[in-house]
Protein backbone atom coordinates (compact mmCIF):
# COMPACT_ATOMS: atom_id res chain seq x y z
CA UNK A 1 40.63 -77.06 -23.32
CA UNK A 2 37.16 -76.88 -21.41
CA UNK A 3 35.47 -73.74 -21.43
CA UNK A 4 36.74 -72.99 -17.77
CA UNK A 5 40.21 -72.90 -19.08
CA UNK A 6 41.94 -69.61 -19.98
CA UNK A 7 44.85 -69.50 -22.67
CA UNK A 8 48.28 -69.14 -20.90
CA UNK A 9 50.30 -66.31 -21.66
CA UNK A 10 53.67 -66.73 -23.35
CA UNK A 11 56.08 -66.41 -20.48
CA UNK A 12 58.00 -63.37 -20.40
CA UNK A 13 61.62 -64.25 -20.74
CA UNK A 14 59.51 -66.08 -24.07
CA UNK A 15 58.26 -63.34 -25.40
CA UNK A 16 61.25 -60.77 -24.87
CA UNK A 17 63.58 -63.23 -26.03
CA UNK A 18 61.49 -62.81 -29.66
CA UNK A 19 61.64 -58.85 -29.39
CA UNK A 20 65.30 -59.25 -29.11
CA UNK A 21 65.81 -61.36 -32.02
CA UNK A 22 62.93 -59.24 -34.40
CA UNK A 23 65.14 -55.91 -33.18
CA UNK A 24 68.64 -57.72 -33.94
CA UNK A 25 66.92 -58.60 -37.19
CA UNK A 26 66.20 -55.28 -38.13
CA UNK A 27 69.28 -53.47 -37.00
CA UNK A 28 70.96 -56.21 -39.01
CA UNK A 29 69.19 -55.24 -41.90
CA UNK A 30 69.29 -51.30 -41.35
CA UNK A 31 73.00 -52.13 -41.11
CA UNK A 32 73.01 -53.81 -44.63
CA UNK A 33 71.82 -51.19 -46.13
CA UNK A 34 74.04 -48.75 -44.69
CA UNK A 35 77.52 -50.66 -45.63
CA UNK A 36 76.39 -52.39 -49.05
CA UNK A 37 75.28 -48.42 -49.79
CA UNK A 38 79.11 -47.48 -48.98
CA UNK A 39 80.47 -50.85 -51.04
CA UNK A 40 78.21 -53.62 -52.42
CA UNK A 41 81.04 -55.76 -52.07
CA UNK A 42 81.14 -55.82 -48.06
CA UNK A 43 81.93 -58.80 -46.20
CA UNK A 44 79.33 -60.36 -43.91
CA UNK A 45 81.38 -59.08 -41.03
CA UNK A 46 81.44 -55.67 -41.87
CA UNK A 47 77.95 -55.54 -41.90
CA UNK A 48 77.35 -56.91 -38.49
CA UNK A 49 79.87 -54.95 -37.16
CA UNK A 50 78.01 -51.72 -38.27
CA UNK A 51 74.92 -53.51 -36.35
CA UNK A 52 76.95 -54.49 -33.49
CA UNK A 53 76.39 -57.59 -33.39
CA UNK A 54 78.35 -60.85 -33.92
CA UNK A 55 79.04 -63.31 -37.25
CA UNK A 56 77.24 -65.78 -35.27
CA UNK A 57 74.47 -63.77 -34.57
CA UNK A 58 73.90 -62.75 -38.20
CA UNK A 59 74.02 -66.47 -39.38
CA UNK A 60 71.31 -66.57 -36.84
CA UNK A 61 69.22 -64.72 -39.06
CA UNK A 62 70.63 -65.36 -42.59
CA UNK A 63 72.29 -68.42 -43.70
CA UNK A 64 74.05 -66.38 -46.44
CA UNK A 65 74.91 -62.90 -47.84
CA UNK A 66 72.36 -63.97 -50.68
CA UNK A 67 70.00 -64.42 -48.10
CA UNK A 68 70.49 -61.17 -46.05
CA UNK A 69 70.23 -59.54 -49.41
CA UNK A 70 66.84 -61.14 -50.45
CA UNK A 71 65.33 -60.32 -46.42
CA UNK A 72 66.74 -56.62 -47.18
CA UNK A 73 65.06 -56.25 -50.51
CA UNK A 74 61.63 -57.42 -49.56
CA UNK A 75 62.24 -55.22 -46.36
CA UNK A 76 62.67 -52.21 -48.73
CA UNK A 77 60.29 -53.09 -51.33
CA UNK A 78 57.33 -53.41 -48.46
CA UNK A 79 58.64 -49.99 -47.71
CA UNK A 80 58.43 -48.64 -50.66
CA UNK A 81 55.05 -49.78 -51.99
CA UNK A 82 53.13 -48.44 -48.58
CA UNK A 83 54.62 -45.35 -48.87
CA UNK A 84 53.65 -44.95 -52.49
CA UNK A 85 50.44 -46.18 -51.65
CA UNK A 86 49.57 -43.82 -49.57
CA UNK A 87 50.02 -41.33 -52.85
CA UNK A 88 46.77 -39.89 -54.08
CA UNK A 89 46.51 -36.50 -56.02
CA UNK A 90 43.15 -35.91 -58.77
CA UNK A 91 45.99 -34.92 -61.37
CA UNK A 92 47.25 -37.52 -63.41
CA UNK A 93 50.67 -35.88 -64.35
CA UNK A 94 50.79 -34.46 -60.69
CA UNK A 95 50.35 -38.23 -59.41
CA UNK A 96 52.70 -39.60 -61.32
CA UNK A 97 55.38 -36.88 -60.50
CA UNK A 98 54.71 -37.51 -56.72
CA UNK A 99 54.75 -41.64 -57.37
CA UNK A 100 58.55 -40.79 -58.58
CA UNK A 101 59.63 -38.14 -56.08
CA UNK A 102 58.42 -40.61 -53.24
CA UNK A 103 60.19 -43.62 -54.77
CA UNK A 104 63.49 -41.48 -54.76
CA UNK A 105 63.16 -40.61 -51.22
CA UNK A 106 62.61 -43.92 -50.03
CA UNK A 107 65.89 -45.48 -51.76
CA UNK A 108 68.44 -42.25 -51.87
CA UNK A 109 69.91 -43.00 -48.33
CA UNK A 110 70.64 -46.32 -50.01
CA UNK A 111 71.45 -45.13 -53.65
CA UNK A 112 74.24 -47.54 -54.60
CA UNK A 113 72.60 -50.59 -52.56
CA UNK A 114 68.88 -49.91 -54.69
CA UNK A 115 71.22 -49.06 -57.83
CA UNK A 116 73.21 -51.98 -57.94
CA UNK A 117 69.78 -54.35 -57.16
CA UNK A 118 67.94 -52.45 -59.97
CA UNK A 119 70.34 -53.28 -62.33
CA UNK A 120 72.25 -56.72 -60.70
CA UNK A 121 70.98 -60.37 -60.33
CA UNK A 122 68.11 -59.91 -58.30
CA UNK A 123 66.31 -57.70 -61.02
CA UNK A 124 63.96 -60.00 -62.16
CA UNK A 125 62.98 -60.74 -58.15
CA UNK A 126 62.68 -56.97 -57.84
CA UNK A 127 60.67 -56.80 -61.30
CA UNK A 128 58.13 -59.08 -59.77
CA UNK A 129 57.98 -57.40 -56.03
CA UNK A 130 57.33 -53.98 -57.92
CA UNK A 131 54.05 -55.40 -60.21
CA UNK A 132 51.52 -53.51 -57.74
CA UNK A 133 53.51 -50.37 -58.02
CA UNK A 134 54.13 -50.70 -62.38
CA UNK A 135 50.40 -51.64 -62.66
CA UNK A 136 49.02 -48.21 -60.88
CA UNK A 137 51.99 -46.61 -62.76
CA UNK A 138 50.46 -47.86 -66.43
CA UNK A 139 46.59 -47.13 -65.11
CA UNK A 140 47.66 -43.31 -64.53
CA UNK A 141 49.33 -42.94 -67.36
CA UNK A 142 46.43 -44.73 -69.45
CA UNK A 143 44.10 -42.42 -67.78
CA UNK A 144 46.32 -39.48 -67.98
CA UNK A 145 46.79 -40.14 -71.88
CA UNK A 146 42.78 -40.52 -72.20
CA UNK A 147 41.93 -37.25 -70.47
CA UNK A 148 44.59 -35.03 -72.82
CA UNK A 149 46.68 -34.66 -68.89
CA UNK A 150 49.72 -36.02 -70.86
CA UNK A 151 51.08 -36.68 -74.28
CA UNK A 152 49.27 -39.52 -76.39
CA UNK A 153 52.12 -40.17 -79.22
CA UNK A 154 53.17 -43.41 -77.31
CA UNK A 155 51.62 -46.20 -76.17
CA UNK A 156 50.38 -46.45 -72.89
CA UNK A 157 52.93 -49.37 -71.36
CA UNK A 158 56.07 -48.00 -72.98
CA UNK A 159 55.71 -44.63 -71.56
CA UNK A 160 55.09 -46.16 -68.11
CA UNK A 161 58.58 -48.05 -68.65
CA UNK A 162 60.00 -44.49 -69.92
CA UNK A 163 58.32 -42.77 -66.69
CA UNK A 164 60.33 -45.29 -64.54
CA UNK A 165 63.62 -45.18 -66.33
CA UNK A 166 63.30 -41.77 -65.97
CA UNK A 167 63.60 -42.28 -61.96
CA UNK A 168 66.26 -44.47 -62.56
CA UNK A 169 68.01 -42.23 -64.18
CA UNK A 170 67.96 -39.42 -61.19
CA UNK A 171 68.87 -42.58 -58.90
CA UNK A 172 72.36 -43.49 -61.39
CA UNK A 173 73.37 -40.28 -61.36
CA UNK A 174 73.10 -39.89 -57.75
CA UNK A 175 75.58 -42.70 -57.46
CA UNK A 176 77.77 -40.37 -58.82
CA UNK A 177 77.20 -36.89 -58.06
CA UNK A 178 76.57 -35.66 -54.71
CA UNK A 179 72.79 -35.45 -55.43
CA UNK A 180 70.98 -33.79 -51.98
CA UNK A 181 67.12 -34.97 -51.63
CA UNK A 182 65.61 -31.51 -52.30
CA UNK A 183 67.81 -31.45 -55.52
CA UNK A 184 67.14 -35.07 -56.01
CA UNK A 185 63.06 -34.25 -55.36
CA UNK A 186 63.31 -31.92 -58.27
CA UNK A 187 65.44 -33.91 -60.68
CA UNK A 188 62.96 -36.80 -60.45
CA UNK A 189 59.95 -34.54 -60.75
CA UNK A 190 61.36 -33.08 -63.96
CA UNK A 191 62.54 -35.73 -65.69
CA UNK A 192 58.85 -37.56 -65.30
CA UNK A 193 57.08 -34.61 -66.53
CA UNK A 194 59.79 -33.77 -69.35
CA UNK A 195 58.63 -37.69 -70.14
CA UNK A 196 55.04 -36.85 -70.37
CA UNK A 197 55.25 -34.56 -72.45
CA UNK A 198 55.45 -31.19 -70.30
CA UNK A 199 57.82 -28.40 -71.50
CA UNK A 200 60.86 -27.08 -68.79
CA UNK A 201 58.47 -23.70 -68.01
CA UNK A 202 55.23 -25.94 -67.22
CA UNK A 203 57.01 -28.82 -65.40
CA UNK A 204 58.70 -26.09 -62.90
CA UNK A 205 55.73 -24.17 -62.95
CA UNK A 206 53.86 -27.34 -61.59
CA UNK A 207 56.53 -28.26 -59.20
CA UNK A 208 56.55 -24.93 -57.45
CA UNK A 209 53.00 -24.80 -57.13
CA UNK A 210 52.84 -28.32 -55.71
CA UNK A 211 54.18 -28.43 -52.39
CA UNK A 212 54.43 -32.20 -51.60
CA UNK A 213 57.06 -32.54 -54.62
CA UNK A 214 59.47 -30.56 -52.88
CA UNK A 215 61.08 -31.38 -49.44
């Protein structure tokens, strides 16, 4: 190129032809979640139906259900790890509580979907995606148990593990009971506090007073 020459645009047909295929992508994936939340079992079909879109279009995109599975998890996980980054509070127990309540409300409207990933084959995948989001989880509570915040009876990393089983645990039941987010909000924010330590008066006390852990 000499320096008279200007870069030529991508041509529009070009360039709309990619925003097509980037928005079929993510209604495919939005549509994943949706039907794999109602049965994790779902055909391929099913799943483009709910995007309305065709087989052949979704092989377009994924070669395989194992495939559209992966692209949805990384979808969600990248979701899930900028919204809890965005999570700051001076209060160690307080963070940690709001780490758990935003976690919930990112994978509730797809409760079975997240469940049956959490606990199927693509755990150890997830387990790695999720390192950014344990490691801030074990700093707080390190801090937390340093300052007197939270209880110091048990080590550092395995209350971290208990602080996000305790999630979990709000997330299995909602597979089962018809959990609402403000009762799900609540839930979650209890059973981390119960976990650090905090008696039933003190962890509703601290709920009620803080009003980003309640929707």
């Amino acid at each position: 190129m000499t320096p008279t020459d200007t870069p030529v645009a991508p041509a529009p047909a070009a360039t709309s032809r990619r925003r097509d295929a980037e928005n079929n992508r993510l209604a495919l994936l939005a549509a994943a979640g949706t039907v794999l939340n109602r049965d994790p079992d779902a055909s391929l079909d099913a799943i483009a139906a709910e995007a309305g879109l065709s087989r052949r279009a979704l092989y377009g995109h994924f070669a395989t259900r194992d495939d559209l599975i992966h692209s949805l998890l990384a979808h969600r996980v990248s979701r899930l790890l900028a919204a809890v980054e965005q999570v700051e509070h001076p209060d160690t127990p307080t963070l940690l509580a709001l780490i758990g309540v935003v976690m919930w409300r990112e994978v509730e409207a797809v409760r079975v979907m997240a469940q049956f990933t959490v606990r199927g084959s693509h755990q150890r995948e997830l387990a790695y995606a999720l390192t950014p989001l344990r490691d801030r989880v074990r700093h707080a509570v390190a801090v937390g148990a340093a300052t007197g915040r939270i209880r110091d009876d048990i080590d550092p990393p395995i209350l971290a593990r208990l602080v996000e089983g305790a999630v979990l645990s709000v997330l299995d039941e909602a597979t089962r009971s018809a959990i609402d987010v403000p009762t799900g909000d609540r839930l979650v924010a209890l059973s981390v506090l119960g976990m650090l330590g905090f008696g039933a008066a003190e962890a509703h006390a601290l709920i009620d007073a803080t009003p980003e852990l309640r929707s």
